[in-house]
N, C-alpha and C. Protein backbone atom coordinates (compact mmCIF):
# COMPACT_ATOMS: atom_id res chain seq x y z
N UNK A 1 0.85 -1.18 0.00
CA UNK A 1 0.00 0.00 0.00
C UNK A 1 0.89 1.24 0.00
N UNK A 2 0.62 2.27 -0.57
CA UNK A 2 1.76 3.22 -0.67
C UNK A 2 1.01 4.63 -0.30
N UNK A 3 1.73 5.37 0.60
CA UNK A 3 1.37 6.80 1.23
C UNK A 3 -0.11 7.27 0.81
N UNK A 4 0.15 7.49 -0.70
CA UNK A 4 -0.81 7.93 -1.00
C UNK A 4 -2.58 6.97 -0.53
N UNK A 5 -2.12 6.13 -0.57
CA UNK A 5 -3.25 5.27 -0.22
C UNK A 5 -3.81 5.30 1.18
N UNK A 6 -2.92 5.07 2.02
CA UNK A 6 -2.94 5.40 3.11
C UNK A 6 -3.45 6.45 4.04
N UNK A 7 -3.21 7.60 3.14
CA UNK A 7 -3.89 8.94 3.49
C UNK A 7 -5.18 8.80 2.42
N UNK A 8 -5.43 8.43 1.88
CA UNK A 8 -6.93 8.22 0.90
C UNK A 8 -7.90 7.32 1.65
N UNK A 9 -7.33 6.32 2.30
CA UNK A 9 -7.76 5.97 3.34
C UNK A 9 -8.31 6.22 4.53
N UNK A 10 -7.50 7.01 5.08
CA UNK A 10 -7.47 7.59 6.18
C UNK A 10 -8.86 7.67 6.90
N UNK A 11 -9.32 7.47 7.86
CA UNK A 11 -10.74 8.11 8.55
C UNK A 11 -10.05 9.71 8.45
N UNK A 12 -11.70 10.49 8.32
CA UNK A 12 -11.78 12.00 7.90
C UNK A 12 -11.24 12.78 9.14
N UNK A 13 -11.14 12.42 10.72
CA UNK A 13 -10.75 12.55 11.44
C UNK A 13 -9.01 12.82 11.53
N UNK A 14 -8.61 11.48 11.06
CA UNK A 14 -7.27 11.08 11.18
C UNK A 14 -6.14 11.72 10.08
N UNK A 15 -7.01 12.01 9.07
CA UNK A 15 -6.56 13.19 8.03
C UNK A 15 -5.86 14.36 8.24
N UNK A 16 -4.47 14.34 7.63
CA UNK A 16 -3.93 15.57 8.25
C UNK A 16 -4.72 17.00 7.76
N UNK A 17 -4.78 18.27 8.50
CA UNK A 17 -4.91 19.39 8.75
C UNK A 17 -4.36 20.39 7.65
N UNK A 18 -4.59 20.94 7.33
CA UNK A 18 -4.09 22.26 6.13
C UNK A 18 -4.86 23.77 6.81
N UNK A 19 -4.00 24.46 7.18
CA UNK A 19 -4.83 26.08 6.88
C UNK A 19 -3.59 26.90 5.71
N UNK A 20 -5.08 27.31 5.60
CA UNK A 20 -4.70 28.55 4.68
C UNK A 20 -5.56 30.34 4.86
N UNK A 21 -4.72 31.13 4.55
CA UNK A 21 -5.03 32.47 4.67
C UNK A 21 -6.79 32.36 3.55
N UNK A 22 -7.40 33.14 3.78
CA UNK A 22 -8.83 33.48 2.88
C UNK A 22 -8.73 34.84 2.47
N UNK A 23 -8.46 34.48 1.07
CA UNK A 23 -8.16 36.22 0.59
C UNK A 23 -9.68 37.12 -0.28
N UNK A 24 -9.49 38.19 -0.39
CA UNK A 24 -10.45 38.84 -0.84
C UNK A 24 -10.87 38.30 -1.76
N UNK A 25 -12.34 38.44 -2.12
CA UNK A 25 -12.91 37.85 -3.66
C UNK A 25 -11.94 38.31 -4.63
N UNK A 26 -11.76 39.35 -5.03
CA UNK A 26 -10.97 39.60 -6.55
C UNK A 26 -9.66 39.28 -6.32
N UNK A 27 -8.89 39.14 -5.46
CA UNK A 27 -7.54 38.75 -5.14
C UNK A 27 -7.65 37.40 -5.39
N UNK A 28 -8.43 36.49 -4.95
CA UNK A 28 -8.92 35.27 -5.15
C UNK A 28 -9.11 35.08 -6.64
N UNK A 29 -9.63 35.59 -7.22
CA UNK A 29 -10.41 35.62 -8.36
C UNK A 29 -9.04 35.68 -9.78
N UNK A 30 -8.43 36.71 -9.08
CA UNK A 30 -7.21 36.97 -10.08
C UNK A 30 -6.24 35.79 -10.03
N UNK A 31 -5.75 35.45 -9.14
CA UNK A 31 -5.05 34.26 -8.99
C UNK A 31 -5.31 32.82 -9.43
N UNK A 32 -6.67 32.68 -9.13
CA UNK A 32 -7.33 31.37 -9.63
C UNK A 32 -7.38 31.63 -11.32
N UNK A 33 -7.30 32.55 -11.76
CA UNK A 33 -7.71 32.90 -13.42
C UNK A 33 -6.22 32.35 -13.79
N UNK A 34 -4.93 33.18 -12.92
CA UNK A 34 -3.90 32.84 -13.30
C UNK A 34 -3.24 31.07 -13.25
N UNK A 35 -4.22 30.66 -12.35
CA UNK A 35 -3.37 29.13 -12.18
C UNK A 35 -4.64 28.41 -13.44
N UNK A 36 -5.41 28.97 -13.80
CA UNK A 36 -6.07 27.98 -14.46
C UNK A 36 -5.42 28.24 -15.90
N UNK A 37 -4.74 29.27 -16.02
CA UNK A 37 -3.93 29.46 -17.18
C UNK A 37 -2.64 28.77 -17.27
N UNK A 38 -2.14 28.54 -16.18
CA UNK A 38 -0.63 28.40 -16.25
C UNK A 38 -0.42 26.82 -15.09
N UNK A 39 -1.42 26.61 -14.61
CA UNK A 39 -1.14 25.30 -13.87
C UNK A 39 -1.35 23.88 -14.67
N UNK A 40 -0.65 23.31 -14.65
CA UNK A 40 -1.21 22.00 -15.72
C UNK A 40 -2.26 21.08 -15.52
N UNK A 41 -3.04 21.19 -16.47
CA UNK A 41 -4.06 21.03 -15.91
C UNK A 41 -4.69 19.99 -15.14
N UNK A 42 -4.17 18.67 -15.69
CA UNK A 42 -4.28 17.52 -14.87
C UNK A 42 -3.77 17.59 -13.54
N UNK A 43 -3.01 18.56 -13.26
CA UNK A 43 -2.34 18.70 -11.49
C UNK A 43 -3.06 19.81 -10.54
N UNK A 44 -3.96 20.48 -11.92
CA UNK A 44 -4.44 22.10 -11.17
C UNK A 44 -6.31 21.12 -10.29
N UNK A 45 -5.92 20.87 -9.25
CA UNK A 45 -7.38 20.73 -8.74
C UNK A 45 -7.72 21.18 -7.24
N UNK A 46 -6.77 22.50 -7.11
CA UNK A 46 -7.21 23.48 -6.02
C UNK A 46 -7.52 24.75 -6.48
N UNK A 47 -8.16 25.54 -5.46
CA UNK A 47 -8.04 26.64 -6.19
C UNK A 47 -6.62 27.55 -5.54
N UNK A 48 -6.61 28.79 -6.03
CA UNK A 48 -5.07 29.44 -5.75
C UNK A 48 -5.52 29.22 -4.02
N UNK A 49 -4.22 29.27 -3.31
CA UNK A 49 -4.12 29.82 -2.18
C UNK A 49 -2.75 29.72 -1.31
N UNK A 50 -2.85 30.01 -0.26
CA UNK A 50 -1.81 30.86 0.56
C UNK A 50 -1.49 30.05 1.67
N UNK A 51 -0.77 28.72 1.48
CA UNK A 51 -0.86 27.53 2.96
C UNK A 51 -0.07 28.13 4.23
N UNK A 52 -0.58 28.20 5.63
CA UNK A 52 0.10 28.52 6.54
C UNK A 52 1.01 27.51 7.16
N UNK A 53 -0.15 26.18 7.25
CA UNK A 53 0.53 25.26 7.91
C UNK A 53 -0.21 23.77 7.06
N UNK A 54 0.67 23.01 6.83
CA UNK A 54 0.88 21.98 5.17
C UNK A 54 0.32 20.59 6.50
N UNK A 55 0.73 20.26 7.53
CA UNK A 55 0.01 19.18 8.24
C UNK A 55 -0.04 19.07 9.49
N UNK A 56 -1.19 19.34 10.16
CA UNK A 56 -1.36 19.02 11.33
C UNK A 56 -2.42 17.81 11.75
N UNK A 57 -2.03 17.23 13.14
CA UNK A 57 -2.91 16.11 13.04
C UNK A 57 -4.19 16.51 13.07
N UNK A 58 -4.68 15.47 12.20
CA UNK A 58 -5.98 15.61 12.01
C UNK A 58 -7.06 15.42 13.47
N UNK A 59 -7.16 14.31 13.98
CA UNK A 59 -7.33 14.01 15.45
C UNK A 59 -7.33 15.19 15.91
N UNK A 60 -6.81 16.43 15.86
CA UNK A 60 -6.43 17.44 16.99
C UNK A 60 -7.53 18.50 16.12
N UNK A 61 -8.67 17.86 15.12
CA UNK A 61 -9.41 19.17 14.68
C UNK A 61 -10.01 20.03 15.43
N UNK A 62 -10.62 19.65 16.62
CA UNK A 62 -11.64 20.12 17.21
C UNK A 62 -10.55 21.47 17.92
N UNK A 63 -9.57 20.77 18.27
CA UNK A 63 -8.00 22.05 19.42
C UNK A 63 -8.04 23.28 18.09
N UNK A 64 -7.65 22.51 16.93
CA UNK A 64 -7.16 23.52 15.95
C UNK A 64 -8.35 24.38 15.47
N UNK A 65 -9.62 24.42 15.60
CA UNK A 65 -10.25 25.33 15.03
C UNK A 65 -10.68 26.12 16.25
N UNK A 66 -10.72 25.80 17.64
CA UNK A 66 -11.02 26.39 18.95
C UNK A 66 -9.79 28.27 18.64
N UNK A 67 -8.23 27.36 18.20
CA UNK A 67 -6.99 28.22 17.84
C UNK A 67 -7.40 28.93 17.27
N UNK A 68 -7.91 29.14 15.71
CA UNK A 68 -8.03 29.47 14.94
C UNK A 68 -9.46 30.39 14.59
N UNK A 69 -10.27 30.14 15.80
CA UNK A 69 -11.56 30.79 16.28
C UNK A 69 -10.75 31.80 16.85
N UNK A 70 -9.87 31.87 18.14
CA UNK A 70 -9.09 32.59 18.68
C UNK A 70 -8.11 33.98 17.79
N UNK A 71 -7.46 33.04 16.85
CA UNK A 71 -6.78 33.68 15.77
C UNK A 71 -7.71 34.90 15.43
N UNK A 72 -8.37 34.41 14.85
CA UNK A 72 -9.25 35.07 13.98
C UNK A 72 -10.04 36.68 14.76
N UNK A 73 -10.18 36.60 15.91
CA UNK A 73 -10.74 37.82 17.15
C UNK A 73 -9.95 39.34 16.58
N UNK A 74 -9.73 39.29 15.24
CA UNK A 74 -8.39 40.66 14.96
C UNK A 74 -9.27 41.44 13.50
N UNK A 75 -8.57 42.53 13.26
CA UNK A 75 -8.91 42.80 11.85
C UNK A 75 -8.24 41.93 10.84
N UNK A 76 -8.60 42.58 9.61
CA UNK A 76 -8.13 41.79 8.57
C UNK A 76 -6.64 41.85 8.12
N UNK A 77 -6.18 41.36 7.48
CA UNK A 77 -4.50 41.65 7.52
C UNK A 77 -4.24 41.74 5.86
N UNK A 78 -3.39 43.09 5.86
CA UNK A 78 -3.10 43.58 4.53
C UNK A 78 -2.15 42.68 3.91
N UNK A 79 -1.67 42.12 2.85
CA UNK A 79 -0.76 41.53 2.62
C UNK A 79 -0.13 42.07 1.12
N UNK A 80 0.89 42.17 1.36
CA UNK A 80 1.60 42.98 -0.17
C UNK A 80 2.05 41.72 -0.75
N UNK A 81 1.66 42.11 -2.52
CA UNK A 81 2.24 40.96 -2.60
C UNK A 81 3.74 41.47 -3.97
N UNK A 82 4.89 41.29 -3.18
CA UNK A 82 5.80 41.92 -3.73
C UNK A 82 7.10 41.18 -4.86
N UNK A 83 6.30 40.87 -5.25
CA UNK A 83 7.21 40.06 -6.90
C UNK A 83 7.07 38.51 -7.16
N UNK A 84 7.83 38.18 -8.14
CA UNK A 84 7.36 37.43 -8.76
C UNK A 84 8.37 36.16 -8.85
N UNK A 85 8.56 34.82 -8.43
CA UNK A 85 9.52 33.97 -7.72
C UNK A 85 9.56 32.86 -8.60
N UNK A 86 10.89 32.65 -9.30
CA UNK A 86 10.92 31.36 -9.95
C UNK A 86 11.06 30.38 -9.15
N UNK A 87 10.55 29.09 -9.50
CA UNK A 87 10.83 28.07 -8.59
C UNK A 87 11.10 26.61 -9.02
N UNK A 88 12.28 26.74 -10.36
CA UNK A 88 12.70 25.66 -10.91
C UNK A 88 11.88 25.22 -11.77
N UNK A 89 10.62 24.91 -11.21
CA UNK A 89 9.78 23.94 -12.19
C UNK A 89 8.42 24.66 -12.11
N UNK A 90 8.32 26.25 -11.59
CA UNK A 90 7.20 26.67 -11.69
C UNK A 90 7.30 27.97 -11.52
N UNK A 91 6.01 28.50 -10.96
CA UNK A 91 6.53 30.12 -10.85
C UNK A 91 5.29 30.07 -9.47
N UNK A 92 5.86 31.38 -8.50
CA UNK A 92 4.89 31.71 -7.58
C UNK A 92 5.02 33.71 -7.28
N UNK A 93 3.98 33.99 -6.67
CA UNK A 93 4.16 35.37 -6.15
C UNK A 93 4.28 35.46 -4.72
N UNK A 94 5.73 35.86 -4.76
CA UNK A 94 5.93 36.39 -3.13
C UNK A 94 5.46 37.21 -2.34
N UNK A 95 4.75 36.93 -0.99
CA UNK A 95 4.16 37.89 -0.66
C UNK A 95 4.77 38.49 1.44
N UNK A 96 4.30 39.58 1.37
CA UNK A 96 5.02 39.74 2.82
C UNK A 96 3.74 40.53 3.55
N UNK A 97 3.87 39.91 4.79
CA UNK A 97 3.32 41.15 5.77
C UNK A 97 3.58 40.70 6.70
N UNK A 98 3.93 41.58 7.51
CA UNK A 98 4.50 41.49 8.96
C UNK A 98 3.33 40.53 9.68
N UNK A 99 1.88 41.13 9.65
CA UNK A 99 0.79 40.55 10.72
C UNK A 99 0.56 39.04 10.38
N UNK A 100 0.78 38.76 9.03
CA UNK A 100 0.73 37.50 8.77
C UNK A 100 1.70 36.68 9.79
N UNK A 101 2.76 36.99 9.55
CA UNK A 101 3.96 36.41 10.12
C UNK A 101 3.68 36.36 11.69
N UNK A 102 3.58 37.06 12.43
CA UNK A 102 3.28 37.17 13.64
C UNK A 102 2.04 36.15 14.09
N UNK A 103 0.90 36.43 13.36
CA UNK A 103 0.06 35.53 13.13
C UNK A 103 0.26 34.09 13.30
N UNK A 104 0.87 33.63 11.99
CA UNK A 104 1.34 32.34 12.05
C UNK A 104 2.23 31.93 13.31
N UNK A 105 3.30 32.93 13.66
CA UNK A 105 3.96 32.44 14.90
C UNK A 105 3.02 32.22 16.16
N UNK A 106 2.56 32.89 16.21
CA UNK A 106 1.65 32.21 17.59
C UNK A 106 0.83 31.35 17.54
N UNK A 107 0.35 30.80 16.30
CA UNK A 107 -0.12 29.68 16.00
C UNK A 107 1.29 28.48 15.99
N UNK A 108 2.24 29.06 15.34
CA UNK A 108 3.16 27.77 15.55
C UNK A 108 3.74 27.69 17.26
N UNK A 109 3.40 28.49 17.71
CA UNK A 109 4.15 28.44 18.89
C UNK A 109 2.82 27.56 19.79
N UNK A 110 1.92 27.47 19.62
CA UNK A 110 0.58 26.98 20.23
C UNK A 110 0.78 25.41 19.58
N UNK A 111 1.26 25.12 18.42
CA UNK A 111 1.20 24.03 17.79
C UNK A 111 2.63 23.44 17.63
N UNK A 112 3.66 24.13 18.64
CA UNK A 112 5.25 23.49 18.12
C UNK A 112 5.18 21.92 18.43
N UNK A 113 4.69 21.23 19.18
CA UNK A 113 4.78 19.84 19.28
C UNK A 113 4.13 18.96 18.07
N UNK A 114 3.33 19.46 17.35
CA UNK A 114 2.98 18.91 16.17
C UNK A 114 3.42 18.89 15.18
N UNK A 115 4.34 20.46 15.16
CA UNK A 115 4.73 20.69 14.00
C UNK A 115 5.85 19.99 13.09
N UNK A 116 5.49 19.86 12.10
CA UNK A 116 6.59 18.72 10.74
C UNK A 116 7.28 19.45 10.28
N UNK A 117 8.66 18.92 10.12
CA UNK A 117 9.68 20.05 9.98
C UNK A 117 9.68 20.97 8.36
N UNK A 118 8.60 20.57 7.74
CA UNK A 118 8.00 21.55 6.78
C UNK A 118 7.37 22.49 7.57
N UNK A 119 6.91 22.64 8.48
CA UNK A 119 6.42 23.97 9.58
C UNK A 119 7.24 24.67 10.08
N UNK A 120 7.98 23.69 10.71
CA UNK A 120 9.19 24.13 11.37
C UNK A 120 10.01 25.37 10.84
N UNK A 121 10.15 25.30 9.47
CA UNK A 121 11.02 25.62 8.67
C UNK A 121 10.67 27.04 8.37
N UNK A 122 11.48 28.17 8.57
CA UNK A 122 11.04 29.50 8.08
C UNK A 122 10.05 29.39 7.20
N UNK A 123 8.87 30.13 7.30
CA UNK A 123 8.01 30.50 6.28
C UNK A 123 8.10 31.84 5.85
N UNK A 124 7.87 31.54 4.29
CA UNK A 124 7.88 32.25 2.91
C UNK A 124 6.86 32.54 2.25
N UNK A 125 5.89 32.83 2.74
CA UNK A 125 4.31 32.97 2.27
C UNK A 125 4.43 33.43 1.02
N UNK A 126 3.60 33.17 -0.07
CA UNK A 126 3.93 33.05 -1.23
C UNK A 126 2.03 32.30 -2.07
N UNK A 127 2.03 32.23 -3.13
CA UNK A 127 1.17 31.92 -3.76
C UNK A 127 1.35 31.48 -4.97
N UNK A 128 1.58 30.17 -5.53
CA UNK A 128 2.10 29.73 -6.87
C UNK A 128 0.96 29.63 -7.70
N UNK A 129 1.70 30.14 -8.71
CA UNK A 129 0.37 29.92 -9.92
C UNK A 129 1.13 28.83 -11.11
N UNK A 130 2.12 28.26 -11.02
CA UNK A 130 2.61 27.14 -11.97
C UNK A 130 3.04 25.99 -11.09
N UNK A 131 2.91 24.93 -11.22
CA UNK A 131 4.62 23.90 -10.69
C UNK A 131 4.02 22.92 -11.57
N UNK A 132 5.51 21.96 -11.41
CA UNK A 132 5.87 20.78 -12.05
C UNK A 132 5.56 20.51 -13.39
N UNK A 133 6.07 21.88 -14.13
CA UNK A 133 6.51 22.44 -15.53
C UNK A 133 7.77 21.93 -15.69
N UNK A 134 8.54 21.90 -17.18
CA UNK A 134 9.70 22.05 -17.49
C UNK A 134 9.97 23.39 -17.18
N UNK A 135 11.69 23.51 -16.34
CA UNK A 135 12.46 24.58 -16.43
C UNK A 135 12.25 25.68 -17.50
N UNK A 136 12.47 25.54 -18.30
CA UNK A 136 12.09 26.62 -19.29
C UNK A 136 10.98 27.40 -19.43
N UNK A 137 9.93 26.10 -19.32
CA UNK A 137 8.66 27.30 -19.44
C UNK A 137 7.92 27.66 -18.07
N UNK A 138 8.73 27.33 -17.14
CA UNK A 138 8.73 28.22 -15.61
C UNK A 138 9.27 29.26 -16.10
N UNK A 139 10.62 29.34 -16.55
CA UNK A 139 11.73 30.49 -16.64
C UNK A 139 10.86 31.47 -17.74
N UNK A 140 10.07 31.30 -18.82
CA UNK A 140 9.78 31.88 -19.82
C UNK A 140 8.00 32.51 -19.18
N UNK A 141 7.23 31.79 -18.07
CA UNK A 141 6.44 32.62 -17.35
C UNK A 141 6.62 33.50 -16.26
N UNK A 142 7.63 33.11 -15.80
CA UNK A 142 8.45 34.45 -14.67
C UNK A 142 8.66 34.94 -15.37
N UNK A 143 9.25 35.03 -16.51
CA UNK A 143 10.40 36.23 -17.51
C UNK A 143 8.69 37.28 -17.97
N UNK A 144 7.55 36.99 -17.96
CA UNK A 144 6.40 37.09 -18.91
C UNK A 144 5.79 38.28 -17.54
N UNK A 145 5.60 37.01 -16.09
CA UNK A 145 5.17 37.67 -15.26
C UNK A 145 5.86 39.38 -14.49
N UNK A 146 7.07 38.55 -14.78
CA UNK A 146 8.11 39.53 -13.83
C UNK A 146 7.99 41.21 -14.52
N UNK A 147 7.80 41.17 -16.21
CA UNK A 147 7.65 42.58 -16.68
C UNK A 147 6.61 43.02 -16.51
N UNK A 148 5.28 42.53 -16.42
CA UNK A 148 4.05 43.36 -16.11
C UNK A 148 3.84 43.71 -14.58
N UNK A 149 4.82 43.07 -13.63
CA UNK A 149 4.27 43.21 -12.19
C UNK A 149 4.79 44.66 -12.18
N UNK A 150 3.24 44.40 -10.68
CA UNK A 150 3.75 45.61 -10.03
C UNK A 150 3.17 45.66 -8.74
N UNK A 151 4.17 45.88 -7.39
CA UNK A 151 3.58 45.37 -6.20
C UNK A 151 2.39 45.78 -5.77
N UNK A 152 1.15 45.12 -4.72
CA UNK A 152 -0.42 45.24 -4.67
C UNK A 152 -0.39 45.04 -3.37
N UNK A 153 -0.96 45.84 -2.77
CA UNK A 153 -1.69 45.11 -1.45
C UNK A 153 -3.08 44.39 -1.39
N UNK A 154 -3.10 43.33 -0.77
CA UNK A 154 -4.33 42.26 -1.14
C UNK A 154 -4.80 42.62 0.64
N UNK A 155 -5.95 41.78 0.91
CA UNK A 155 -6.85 41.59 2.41
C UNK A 155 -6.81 40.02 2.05
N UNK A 156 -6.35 39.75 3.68
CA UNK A 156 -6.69 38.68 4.21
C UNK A 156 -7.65 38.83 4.72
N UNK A 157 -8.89 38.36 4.74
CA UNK A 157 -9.76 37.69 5.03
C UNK A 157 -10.54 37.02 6.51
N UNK A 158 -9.34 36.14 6.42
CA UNK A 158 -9.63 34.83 7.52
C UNK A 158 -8.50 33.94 7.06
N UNK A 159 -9.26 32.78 8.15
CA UNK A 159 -8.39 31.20 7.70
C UNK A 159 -9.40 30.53 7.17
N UNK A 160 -8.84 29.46 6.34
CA UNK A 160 -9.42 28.21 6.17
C UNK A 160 -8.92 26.85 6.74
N UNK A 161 -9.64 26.15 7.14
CA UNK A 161 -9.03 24.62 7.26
C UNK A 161 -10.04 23.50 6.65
N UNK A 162 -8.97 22.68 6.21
CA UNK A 162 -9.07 21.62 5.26
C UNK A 162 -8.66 20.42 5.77
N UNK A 163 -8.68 19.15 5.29
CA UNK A 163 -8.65 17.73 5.62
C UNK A 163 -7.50 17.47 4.15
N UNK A 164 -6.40 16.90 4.14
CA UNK A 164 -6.04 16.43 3.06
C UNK A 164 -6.30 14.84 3.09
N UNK A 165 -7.29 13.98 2.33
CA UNK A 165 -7.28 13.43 1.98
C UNK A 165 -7.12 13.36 0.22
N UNK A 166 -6.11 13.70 -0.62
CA UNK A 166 -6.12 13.79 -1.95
C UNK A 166 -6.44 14.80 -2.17
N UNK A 167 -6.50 15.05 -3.66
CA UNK A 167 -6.90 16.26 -3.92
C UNK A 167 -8.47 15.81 -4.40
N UNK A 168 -8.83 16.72 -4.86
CA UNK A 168 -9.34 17.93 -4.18
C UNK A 168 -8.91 18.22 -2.45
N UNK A 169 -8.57 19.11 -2.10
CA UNK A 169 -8.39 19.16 -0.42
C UNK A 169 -10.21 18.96 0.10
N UNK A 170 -10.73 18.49 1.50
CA UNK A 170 -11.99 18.51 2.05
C UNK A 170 -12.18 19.93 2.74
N UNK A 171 -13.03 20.56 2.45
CA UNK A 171 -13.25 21.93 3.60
C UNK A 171 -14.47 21.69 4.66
N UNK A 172 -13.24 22.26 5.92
CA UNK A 172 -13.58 21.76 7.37
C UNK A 172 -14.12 22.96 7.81
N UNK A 173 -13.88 24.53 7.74
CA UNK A 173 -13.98 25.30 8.32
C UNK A 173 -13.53 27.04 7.57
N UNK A 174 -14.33 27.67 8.03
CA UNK A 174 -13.78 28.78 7.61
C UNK A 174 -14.07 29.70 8.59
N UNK A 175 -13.37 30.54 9.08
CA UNK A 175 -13.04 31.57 10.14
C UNK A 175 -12.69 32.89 9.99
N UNK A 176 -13.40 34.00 9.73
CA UNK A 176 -13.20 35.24 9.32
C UNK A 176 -12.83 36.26 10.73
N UNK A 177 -11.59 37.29 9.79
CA UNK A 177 -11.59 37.84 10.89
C UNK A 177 -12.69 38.73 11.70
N UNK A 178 -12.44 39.38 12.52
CA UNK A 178 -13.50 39.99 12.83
C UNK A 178 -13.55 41.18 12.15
N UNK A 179 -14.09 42.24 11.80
CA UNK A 179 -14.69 43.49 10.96
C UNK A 179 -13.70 44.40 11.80
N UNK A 180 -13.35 45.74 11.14
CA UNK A 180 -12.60 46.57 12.39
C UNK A 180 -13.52 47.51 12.51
């Protein structure tokens, strides 16, 4: 039986955890236009988005959305999104904001015993609109993207959380911030 099966398997419970940032409708809107252009298509079966944290145990849903109810008690968080990032075999847009970051840290700091050293690992918030392209025509949609950009501030939203069993991801929850 191999990983993938295993997690396809999985009881919906036991399923690892995914959040992601919830961005404005047209920020949303623009991005998803862009991956349905440039993602291949047999691999494109999410829509765009912004992962905070890639697996947490699933078992621990009920802790993680109590967090993430908590999280969420703030305004919305601006996020710039400031250029345009090759990534070997794809392309993504880099994005920064301080509140994000802070954000996520006190969520990882609430969740360091769970966390997989893909969490662990400095985060780079970011939003890809290509992968697992040939080199070239990553290099030849950055080269495409990189001349028309020009940096934007987007709204976060909220969080989302999800179940990965396969793709499509399952949606568990959605949590908006509060209004200011």
């Amino acid at each position: 039986m191999t990983a993938a099966q295993l997690v396809d398997d999985a009881p919906v419970a036991a399923a690892p955890l995914i959040v992601t940032l919830t961005l404005d409708p047209y920020t949303q809107e623009r991005f998803d236009r862009l991956r349905r252009e440039h993602f291949p298509v047999e691999r494109n079966h999410l829509a765009a988005h912004v992962t905070l944290f890639h697996q947490l145990p699933g078992a621990e849903v009920d802790v993680v959305q109590a967090d993430l109810a908590r999280a969420c008690m703030r305004a919305p968080i601006g996020v710039t999104v400031t250029g345009v990032r090759y990534l070997g075999r794809g392309v993504a847009y880099a994005l920064s904001s301080s509140e994000l970051l802070e954000l996520r840290a006190g969520l990882a700091a609430s969740w360091a015993h769970w966390l997989t050293p893909q969490d662990r690992s400095p985060y780079a918030p970011h939003l890809t609109v290509q992968n697992k392209v040939a080199p070239e025509r990553a290099r030849a949609l950055h080269q495409q993207l990189s001349t028309s950009f020009a940096p934007a501030t987007v709204l976060g939203l909220g969080l989302a959380l999800w179940h990965y069993r396969g793709r499509p991801w399952e949606h568990v929850s959605d949590h908006a911030f509060a209004t200011p």
